[in-house]
Protein backbone atom coordinates (compact mmCIF):
# COMPACT_ATOMS: atom_id res chain seq x y z
CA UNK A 1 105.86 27.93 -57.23
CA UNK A 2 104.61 31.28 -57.99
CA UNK A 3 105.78 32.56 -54.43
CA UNK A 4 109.58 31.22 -54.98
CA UNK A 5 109.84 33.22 -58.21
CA UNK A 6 108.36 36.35 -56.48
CA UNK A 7 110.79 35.91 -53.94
CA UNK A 8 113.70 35.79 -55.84
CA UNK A 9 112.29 39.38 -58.12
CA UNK A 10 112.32 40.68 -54.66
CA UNK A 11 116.19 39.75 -54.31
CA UNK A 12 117.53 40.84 -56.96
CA UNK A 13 115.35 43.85 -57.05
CA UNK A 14 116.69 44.48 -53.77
CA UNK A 15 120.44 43.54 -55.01
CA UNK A 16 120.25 40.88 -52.37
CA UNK A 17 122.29 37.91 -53.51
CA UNK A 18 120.92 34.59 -53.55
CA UNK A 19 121.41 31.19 -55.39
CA UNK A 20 118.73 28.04 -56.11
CA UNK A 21 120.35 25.22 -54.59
CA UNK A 22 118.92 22.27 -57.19
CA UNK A 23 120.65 19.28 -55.16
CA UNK A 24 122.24 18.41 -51.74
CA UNK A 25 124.46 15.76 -50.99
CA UNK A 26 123.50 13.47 -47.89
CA UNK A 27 126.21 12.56 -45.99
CA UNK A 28 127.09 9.45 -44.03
CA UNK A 29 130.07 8.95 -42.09
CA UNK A 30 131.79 11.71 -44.05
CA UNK A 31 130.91 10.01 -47.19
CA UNK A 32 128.85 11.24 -50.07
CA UNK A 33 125.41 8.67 -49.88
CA UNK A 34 122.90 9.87 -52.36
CA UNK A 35 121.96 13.41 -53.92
CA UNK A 36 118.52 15.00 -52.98
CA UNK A 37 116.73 17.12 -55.44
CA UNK A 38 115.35 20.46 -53.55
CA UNK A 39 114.29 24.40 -54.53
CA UNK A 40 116.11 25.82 -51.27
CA UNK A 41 117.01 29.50 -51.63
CA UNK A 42 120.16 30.55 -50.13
CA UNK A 43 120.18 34.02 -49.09
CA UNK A 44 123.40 36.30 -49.07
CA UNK A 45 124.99 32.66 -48.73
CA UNK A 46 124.00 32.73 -45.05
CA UNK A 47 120.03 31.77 -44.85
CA UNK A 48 118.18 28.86 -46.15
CA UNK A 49 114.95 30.19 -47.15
CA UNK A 50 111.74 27.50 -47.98
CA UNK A 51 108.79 29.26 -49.15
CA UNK A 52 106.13 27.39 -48.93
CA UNK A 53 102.07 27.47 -49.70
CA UNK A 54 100.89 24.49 -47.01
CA UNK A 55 98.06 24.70 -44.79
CA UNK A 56 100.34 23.96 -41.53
CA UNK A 57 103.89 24.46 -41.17
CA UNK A 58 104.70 20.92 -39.48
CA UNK A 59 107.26 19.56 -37.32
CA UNK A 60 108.60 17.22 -40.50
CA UNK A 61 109.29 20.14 -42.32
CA UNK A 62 110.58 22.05 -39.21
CA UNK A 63 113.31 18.46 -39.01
CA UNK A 64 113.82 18.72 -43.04
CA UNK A 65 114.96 22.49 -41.99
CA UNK A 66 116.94 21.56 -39.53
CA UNK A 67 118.84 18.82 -41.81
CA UNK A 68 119.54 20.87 -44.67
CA UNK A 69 121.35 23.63 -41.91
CA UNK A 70 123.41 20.64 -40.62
CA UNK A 71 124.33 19.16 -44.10
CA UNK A 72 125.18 23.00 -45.40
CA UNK A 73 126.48 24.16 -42.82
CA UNK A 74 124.34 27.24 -42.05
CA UNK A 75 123.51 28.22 -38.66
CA UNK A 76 119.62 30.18 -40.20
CA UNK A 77 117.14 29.09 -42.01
CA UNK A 78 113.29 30.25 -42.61
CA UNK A 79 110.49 28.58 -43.64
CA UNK A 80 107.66 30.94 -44.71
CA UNK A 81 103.83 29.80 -45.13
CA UNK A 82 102.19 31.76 -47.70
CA UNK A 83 99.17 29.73 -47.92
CA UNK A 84 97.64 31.56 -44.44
CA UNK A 85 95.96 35.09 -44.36
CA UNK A 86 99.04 35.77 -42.47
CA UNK A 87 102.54 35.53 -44.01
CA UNK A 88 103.77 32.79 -41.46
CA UNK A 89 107.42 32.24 -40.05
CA UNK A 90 109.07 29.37 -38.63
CA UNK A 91 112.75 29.37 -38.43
CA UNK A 92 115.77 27.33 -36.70
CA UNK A 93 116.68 30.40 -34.62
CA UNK A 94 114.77 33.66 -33.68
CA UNK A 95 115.08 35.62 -37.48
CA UNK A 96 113.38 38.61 -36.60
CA UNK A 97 116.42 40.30 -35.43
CA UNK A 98 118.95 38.97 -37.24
CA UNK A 99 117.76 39.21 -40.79
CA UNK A 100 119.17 41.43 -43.33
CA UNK A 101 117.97 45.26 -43.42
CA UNK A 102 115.06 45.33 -46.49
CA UNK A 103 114.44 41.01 -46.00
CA UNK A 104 111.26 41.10 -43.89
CA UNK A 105 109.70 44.14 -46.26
CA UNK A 106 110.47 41.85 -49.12
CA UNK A 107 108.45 39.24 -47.60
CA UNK A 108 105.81 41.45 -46.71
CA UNK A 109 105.39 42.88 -50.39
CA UNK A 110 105.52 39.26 -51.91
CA UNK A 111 102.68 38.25 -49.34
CA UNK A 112 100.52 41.64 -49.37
CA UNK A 113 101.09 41.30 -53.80
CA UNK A 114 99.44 37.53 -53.81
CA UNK A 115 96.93 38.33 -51.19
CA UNK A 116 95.30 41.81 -52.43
């Protein structure tokens, strides 16, 4: 919890713009099915961001990832560990090179702020 509201001081300290989405609509068919609650972070309204504190990153939540980019259309998405010595990445494409200027040293503060 603690690293999703760090995250988002970062942002808007940053004047990055970013959004909570509170619920997504599953799809079936092209018809609305059910609502699912989540705490996704939408970055710049191009990256799903799910910060996590878990002590693997697995291939469930890699899927769940993967989902939310198909049912919101977004081509990016990161899922960042901060429950490791290491501030740990796992994405739907390669993110290093594509994120936005100032994103990475955000990440890097929050995780460097919680571990020192």
């Amino acid at each position: 919890m603690h690293y999703r509201r760090a995250i988002q001081i970062e942002l808007r300290l940053h004047d990055i713009p970013y959004e909570v989405k509170k619920k997504v609509t599953i799809m079936f068919r092209n018809k609305p099915l059910a609502e699912r609650e989540t705490r996704l972070i939408i970055v710049d309204n191009k990256i799903i961001l799910i910060p996590l504190a878990v002590q693997k990153i697995t291939l469930a939540m890699q899927g769940r990832l993967r989902q939310y980019l198909k049912m919101l259309g977004f081509k990016l998405g990161l899922i960042t560990n901060f429950h490791t010595p290491q501030l740990t990445f796992k994405s739907s494409v390669t993110i290093w090179s594509i994120l936005m200027p100032g994103l990475t040293g955000i990440f890097l503060s929050i995780c460097h702020a919680f571990l020192f």
